[in-house]
N, C-alpha and C. Protein backbone atom coordinates (compact mmCIF):
# COMPACT_ATOMS: atom_id res chain seq x y z
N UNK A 1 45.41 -6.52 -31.51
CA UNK A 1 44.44 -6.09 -30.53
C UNK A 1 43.55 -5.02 -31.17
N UNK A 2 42.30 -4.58 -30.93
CA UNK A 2 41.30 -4.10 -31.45
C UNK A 2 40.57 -2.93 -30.18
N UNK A 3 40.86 -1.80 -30.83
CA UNK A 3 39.80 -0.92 -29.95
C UNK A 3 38.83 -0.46 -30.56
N UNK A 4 37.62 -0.11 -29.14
CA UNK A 4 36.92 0.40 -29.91
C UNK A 4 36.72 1.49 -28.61
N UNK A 5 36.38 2.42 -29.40
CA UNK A 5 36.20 3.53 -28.44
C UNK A 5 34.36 4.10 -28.08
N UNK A 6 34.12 4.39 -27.30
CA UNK A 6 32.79 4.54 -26.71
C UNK A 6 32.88 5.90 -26.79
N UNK A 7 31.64 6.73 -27.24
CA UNK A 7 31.18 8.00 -27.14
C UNK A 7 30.07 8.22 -26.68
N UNK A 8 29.80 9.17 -26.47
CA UNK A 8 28.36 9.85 -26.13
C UNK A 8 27.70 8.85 -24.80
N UNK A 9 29.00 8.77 -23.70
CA UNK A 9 28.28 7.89 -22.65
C UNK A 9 27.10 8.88 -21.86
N UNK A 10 27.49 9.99 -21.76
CA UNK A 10 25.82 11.29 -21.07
C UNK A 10 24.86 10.41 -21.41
N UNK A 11 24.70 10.79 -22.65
CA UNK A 11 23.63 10.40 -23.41
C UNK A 11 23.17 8.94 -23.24
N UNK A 12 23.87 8.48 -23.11
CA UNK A 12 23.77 6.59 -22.85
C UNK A 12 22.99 6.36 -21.41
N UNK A 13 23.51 7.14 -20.38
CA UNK A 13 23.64 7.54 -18.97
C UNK A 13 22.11 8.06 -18.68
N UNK A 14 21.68 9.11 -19.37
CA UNK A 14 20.30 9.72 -19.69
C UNK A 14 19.87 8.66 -20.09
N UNK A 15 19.12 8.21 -21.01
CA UNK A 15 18.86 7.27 -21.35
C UNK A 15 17.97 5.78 -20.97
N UNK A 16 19.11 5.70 -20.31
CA UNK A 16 18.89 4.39 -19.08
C UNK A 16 18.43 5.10 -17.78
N UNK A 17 18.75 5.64 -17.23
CA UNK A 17 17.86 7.15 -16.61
C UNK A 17 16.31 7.11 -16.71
N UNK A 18 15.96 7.58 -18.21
CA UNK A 18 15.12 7.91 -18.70
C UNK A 18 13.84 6.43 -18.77
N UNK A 19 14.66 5.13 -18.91
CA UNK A 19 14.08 4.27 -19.04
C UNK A 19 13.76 3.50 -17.58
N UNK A 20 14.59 3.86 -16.82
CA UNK A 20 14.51 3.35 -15.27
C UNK A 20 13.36 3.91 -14.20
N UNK A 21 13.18 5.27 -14.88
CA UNK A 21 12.48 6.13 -14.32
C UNK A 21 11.09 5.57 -14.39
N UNK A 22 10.54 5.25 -15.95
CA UNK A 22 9.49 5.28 -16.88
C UNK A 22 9.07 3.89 -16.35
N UNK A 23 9.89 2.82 -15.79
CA UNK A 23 9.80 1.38 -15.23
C UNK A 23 9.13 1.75 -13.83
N UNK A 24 9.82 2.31 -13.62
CA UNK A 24 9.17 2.78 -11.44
C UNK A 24 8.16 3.45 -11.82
N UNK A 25 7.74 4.37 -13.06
CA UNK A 25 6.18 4.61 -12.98
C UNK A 25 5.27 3.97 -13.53
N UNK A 26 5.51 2.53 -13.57
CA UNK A 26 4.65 1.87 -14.71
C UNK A 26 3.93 0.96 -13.60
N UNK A 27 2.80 0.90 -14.08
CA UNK A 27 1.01 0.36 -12.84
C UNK A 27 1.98 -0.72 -12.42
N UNK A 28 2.03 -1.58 -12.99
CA UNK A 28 2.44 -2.54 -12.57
C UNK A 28 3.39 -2.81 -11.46
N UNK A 29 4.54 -2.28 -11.67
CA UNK A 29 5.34 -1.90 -10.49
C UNK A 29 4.66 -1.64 -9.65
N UNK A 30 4.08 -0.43 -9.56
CA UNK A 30 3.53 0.71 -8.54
C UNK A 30 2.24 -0.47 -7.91
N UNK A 31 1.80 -0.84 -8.79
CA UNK A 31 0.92 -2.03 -7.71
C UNK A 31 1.22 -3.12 -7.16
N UNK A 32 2.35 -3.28 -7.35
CA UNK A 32 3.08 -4.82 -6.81
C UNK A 32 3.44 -3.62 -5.38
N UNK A 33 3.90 -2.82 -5.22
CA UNK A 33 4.24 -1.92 -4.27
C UNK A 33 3.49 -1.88 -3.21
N UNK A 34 2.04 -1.17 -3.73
CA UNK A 34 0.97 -1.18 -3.13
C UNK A 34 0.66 -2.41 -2.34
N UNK A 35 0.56 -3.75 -3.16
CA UNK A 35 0.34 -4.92 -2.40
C UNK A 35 0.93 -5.33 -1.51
N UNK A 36 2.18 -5.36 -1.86
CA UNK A 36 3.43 -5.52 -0.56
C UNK A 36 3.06 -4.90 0.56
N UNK A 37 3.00 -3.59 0.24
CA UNK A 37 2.91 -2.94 1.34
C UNK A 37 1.30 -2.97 2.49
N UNK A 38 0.22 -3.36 2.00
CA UNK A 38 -1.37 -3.18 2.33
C UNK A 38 -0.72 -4.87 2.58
N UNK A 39 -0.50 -5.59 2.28
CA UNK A 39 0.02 -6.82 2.55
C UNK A 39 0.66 -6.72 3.84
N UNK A 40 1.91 -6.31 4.15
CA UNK A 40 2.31 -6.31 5.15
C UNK A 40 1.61 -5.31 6.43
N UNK A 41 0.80 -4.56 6.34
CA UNK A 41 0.26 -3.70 7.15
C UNK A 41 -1.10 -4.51 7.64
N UNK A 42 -1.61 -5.42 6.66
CA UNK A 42 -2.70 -6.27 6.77
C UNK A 42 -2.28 -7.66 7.86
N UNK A 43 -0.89 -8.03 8.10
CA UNK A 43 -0.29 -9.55 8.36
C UNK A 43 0.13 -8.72 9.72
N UNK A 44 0.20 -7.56 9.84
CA UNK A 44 0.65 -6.73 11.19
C UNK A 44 -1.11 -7.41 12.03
N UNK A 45 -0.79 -7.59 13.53
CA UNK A 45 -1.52 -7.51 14.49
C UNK A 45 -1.30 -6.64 15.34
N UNK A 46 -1.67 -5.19 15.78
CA UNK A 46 -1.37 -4.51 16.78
C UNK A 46 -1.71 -4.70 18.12
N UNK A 47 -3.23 -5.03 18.53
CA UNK A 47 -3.12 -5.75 19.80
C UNK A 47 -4.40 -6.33 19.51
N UNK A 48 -5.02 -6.98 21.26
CA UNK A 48 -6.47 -7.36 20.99
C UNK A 48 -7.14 -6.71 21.05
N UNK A 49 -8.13 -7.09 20.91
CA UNK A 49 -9.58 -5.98 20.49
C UNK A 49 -10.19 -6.09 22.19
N UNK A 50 -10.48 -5.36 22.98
CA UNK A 50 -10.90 -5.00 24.28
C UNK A 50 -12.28 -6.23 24.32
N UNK A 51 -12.70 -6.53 25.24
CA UNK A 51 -13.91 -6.50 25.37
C UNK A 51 -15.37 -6.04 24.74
N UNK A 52 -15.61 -4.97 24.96
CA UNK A 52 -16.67 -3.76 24.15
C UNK A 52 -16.53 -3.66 23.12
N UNK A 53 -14.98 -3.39 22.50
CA UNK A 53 -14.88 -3.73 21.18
C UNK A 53 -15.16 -4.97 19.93
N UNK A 54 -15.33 -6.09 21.05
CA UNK A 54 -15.28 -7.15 20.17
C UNK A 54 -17.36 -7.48 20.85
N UNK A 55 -17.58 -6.59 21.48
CA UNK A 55 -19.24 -6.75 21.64
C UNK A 55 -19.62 -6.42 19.95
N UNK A 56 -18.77 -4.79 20.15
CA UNK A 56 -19.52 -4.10 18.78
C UNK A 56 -19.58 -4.88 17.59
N UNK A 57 -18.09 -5.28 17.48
CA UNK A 57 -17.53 -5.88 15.77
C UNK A 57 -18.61 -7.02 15.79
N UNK A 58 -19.37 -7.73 16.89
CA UNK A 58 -20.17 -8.78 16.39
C UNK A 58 -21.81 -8.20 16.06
N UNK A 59 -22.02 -6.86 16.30
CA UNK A 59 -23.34 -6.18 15.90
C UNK A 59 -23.13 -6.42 14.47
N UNK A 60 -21.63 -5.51 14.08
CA UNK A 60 -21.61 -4.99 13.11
C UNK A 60 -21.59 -6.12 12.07
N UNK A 61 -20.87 -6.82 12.21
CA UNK A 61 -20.76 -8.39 11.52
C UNK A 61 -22.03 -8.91 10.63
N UNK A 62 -23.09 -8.86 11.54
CA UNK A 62 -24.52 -8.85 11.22
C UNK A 62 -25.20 -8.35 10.15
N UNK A 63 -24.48 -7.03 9.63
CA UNK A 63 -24.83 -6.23 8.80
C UNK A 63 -23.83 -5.81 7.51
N UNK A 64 -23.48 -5.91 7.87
CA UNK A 64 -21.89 -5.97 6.93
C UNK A 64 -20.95 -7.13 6.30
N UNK A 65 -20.85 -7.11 5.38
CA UNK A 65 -19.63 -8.15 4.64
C UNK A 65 -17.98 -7.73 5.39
N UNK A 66 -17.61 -8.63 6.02
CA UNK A 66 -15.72 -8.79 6.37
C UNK A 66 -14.98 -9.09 5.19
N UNK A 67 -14.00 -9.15 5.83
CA UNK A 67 -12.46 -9.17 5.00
C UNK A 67 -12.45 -10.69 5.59
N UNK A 68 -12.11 -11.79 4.73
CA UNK A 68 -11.28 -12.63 4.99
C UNK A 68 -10.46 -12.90 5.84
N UNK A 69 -9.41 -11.21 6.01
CA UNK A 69 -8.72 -11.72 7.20
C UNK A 69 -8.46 -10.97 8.73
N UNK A 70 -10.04 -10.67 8.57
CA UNK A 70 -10.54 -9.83 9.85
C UNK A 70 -10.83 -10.65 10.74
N UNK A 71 -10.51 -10.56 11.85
CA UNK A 71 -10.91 -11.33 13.34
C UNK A 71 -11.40 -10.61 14.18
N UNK A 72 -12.63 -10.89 14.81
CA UNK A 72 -13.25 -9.92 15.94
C UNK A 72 -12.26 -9.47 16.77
N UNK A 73 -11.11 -10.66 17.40
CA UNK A 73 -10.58 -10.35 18.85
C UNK A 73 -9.46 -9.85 18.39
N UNK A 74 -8.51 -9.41 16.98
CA UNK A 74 -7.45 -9.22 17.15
C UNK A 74 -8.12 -7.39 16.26
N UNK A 75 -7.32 -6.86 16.22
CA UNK A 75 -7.01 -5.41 15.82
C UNK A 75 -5.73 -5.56 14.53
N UNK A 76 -5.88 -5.32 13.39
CA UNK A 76 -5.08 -5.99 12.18
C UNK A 76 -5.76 -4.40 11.56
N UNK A 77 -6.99 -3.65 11.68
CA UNK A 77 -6.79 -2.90 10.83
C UNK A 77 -7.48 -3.30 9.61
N UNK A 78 -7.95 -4.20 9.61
CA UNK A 78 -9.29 -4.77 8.66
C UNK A 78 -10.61 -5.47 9.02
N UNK A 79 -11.44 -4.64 8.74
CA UNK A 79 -12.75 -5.12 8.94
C UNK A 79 -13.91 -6.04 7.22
N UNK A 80 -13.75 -4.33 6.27
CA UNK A 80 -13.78 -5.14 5.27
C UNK A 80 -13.33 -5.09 4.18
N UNK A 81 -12.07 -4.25 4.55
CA UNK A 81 -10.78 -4.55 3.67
C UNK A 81 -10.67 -3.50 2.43
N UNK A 82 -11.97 -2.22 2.73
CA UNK A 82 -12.24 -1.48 1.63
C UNK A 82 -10.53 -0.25 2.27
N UNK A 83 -10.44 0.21 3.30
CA UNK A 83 -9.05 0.89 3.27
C UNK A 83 -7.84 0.78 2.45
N UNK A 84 -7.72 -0.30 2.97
CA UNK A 84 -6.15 -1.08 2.75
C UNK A 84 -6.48 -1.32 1.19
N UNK A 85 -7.64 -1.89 0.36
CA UNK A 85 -7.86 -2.24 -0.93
C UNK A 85 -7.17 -0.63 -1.90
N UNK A 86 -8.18 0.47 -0.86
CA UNK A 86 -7.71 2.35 -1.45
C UNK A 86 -6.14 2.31 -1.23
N UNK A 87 -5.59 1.64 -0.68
CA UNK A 87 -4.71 1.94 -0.04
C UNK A 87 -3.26 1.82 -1.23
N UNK A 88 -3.57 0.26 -1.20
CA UNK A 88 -2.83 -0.87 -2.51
C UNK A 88 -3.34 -0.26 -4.03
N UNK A 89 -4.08 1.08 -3.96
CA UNK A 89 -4.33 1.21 -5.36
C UNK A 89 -3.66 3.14 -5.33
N UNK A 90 -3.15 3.37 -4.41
CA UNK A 90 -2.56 4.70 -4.72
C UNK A 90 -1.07 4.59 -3.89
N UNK A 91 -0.49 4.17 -5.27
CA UNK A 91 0.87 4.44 -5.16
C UNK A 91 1.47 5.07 -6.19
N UNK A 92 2.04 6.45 -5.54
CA UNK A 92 2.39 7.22 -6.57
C UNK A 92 4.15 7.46 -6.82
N UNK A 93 5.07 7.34 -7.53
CA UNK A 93 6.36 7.95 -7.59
C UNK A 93 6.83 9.18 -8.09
N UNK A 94 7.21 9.58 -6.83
CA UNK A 94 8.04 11.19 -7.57
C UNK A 94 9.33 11.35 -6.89
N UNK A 95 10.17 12.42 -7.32
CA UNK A 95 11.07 12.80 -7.45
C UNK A 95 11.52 13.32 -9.05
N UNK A 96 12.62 13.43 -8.60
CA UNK A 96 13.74 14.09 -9.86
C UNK A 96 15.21 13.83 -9.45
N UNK A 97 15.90 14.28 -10.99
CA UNK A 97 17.37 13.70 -11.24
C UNK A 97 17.57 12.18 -10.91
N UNK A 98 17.66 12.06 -9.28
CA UNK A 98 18.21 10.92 -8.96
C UNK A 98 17.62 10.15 -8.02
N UNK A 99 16.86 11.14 -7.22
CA UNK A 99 16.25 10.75 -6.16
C UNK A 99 14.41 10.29 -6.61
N UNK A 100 14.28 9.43 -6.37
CA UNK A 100 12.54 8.94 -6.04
C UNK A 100 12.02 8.23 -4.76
N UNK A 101 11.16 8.54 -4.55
CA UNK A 101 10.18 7.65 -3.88
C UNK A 101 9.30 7.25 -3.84
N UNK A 102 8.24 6.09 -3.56
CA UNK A 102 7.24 5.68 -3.77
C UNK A 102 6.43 6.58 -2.46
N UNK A 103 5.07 7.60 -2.77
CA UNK A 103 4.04 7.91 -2.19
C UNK A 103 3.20 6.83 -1.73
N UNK A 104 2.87 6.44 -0.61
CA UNK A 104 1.73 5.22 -0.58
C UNK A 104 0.64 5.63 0.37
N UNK A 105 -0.27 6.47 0.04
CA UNK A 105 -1.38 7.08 0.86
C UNK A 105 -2.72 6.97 0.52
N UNK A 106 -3.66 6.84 1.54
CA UNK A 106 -5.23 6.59 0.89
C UNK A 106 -5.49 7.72 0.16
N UNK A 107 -6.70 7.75 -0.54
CA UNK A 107 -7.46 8.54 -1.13
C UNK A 107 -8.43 9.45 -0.39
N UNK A 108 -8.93 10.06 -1.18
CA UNK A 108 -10.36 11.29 -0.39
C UNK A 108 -11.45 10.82 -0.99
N UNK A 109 -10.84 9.31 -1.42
CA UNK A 109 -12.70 9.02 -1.97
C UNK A 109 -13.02 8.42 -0.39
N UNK A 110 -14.89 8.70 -0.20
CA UNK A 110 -15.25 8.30 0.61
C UNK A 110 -15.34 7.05 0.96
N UNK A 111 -15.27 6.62 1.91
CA UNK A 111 -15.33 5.36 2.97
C UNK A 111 -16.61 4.97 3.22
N UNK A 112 -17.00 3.43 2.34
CA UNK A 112 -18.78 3.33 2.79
C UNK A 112 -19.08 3.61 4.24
N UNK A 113 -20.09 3.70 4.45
CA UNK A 113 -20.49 3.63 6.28
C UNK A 113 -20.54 2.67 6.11
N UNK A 114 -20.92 1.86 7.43
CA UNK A 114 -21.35 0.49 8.14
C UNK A 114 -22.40 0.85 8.40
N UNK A 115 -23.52 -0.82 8.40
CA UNK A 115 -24.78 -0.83 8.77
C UNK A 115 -24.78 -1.16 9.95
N UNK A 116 -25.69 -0.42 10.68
CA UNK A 116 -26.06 -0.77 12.63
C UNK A 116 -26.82 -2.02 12.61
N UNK A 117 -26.87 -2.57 13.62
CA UNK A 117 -27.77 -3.60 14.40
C UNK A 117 -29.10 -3.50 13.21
N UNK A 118 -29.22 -2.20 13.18
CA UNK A 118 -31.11 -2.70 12.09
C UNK A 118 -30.91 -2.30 10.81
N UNK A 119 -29.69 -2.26 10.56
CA UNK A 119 -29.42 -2.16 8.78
C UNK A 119 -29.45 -0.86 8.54
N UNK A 120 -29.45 0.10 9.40
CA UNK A 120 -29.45 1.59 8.98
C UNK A 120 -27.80 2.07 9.17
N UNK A 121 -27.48 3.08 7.91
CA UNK A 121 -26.37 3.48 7.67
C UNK A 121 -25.90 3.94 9.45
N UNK A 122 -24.53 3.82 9.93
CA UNK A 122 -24.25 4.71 11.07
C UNK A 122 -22.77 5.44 11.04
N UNK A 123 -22.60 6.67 11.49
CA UNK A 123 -21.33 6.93 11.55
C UNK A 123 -21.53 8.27 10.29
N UNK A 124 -20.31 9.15 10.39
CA UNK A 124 -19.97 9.78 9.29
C UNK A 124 -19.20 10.00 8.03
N UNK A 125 -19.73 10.15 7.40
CA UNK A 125 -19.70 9.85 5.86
C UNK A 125 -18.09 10.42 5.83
N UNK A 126 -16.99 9.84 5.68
CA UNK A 126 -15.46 10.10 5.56
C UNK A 126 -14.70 9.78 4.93
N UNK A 127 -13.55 10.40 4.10
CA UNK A 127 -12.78 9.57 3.17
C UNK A 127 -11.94 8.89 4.00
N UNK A 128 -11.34 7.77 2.90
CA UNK A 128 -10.35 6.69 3.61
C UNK A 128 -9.06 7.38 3.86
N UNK A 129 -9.08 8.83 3.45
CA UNK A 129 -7.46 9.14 4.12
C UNK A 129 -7.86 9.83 5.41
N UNK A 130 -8.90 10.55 5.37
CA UNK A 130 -9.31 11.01 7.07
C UNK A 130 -9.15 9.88 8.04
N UNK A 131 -9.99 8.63 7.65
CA UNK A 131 -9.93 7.31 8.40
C UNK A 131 -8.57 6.73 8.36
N UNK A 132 -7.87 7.25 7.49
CA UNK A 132 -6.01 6.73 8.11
C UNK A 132 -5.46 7.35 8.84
N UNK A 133 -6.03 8.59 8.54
CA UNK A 133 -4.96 9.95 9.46
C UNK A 133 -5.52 9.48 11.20
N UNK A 134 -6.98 9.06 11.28
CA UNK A 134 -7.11 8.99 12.62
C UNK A 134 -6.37 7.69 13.19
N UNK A 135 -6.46 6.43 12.18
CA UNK A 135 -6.03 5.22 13.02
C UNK A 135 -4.52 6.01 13.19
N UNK A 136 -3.53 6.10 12.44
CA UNK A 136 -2.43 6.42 12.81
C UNK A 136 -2.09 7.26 13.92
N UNK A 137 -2.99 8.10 14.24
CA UNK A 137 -2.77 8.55 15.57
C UNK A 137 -2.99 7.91 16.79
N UNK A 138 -4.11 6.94 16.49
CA UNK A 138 -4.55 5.91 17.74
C UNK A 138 -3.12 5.11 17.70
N UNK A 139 -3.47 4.22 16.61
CA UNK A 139 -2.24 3.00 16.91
C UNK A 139 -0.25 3.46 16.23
N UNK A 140 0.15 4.21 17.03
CA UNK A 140 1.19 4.04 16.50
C UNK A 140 2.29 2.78 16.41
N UNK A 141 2.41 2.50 14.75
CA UNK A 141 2.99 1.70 14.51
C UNK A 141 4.22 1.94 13.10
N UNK A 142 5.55 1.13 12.81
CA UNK A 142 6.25 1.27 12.15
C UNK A 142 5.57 -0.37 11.72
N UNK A 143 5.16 0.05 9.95
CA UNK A 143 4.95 -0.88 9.11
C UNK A 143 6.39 -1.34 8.34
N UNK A 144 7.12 -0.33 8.30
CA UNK A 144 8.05 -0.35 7.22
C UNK A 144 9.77 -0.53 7.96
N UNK A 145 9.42 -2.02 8.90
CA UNK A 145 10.22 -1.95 9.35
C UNK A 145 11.77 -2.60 8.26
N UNK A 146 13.20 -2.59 9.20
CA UNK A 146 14.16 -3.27 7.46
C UNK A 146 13.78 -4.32 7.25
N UNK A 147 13.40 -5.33 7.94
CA UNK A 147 13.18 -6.43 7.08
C UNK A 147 12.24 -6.24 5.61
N UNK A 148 11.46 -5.82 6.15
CA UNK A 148 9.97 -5.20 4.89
C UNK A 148 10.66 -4.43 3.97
N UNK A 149 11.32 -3.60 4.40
CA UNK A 149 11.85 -2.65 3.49
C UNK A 149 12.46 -3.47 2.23
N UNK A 150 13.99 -3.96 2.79
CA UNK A 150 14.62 -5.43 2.19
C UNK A 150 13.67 -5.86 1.41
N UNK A 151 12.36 -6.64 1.78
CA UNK A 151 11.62 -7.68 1.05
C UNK A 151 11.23 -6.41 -0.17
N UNK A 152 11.23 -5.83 0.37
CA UNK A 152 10.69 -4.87 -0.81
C UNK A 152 11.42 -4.20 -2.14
N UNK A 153 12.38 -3.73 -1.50
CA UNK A 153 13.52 -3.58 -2.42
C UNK A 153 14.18 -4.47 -3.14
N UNK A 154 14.30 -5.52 -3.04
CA UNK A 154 14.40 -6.92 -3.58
C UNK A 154 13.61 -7.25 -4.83
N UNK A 155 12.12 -7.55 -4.03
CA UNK A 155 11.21 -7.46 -5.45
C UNK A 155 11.24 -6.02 -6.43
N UNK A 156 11.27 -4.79 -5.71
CA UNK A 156 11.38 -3.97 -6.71
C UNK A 156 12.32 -4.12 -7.57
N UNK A 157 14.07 -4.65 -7.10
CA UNK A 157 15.15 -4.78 -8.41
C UNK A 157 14.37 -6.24 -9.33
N UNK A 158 13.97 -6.82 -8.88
CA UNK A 158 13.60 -8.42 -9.67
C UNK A 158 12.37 -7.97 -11.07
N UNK A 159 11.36 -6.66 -10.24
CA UNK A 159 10.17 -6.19 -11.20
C UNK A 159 11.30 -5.61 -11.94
N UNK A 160 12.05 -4.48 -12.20
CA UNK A 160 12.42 -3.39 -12.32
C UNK A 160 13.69 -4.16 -13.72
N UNK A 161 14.07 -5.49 -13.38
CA UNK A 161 15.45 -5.96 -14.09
C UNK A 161 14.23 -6.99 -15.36
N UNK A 162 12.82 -6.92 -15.12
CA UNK A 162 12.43 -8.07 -15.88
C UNK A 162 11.71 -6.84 -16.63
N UNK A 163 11.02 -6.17 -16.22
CA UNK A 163 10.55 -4.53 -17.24
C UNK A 163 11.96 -4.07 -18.09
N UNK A 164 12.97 -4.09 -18.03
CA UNK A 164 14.02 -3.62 -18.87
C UNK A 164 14.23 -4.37 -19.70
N UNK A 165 14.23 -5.60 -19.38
CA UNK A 165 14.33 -7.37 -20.27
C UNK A 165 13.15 -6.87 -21.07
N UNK A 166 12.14 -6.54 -20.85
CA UNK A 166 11.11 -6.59 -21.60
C UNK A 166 9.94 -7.86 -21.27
N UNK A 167 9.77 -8.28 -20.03
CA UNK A 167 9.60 -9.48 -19.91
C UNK A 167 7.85 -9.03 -18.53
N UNK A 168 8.01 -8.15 -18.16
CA UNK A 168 6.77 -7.80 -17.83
C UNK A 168 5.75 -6.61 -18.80
């Protein structure tokens, strides 16, 4: 029979640590994150769009380029998809030792205006995290419910086991 004896497991321990860490901050990850998540917040319908509301969205329509998967009558939270786009592009990870988490918040870059009925800019000039901080107070909603979570954590071990392979 044959031993062999293992040393310097810390160091081994660090290491893989060190490399696990460096995987959860790498774009790639962090934007598969982003998508998931502006993905699932995008496939959310919160309710219908009122009456008056769906007068306006057809002024605005007129003047403005949509999102693909904007609908006058439903409320989804996309018109033309420039939020949720800021949205899927700032995902940040921090922590230490052991603990991380993924940050997923808009930016303070500004939010184009929309053109009125006669093509003139309307509204005030705002970044897309002011314009999150307000919807979130209007529509309260849990995006990140377990199922999502699950779907998420899932793909993160599948990104996370093929970056160590060397394979993304």
């Amino acid at each position: 029979m044959a031993k062999i004896k293992v040393t310097n497991l810390k160091r081994i321990q660090s290491a893989l640590r060190q490399k696990i860490v460096k995987a959860l901050r790498d774009k790639d990850i962090r934007g598969e994150v982003g998508t998931l998540t502006g993905d699932q917040i995008q496939s959310t319908t919160f309710k219908s769009a009122a009456e008056s509301t769906q007068k306006t969205r057809k002024l605005l329509e007129k003047k403005n380029k949509t999102h693909p998967t904007y609908a006058r009558s439903k409320i989804n939270i996309t018109f033309t998809g420039e939020l949720l786009d800021d949205l899927r592009k700032n995902v940040k990870l921090e922590g230490s030792g052991g603990d991380y988490k993924y940050i997923i918040d808009n930016s303070e870059k500004k939010h184009k205006r929309y053109k009125g009925a006669k093509g003139k800019l309307i509204g005030k000039s705002l970044s897309n995290k002011q314009i999150a901080d307000y919807i979130k107070k209007l529509i309260p909603f849990d995006t990140f419910k377990s199922e999502f979570l699950n779907k998420l954590t899932k793909k993160l071990q599948q990104l996370l086991e093929q970056k160590l392979k060397g394979k993304l």
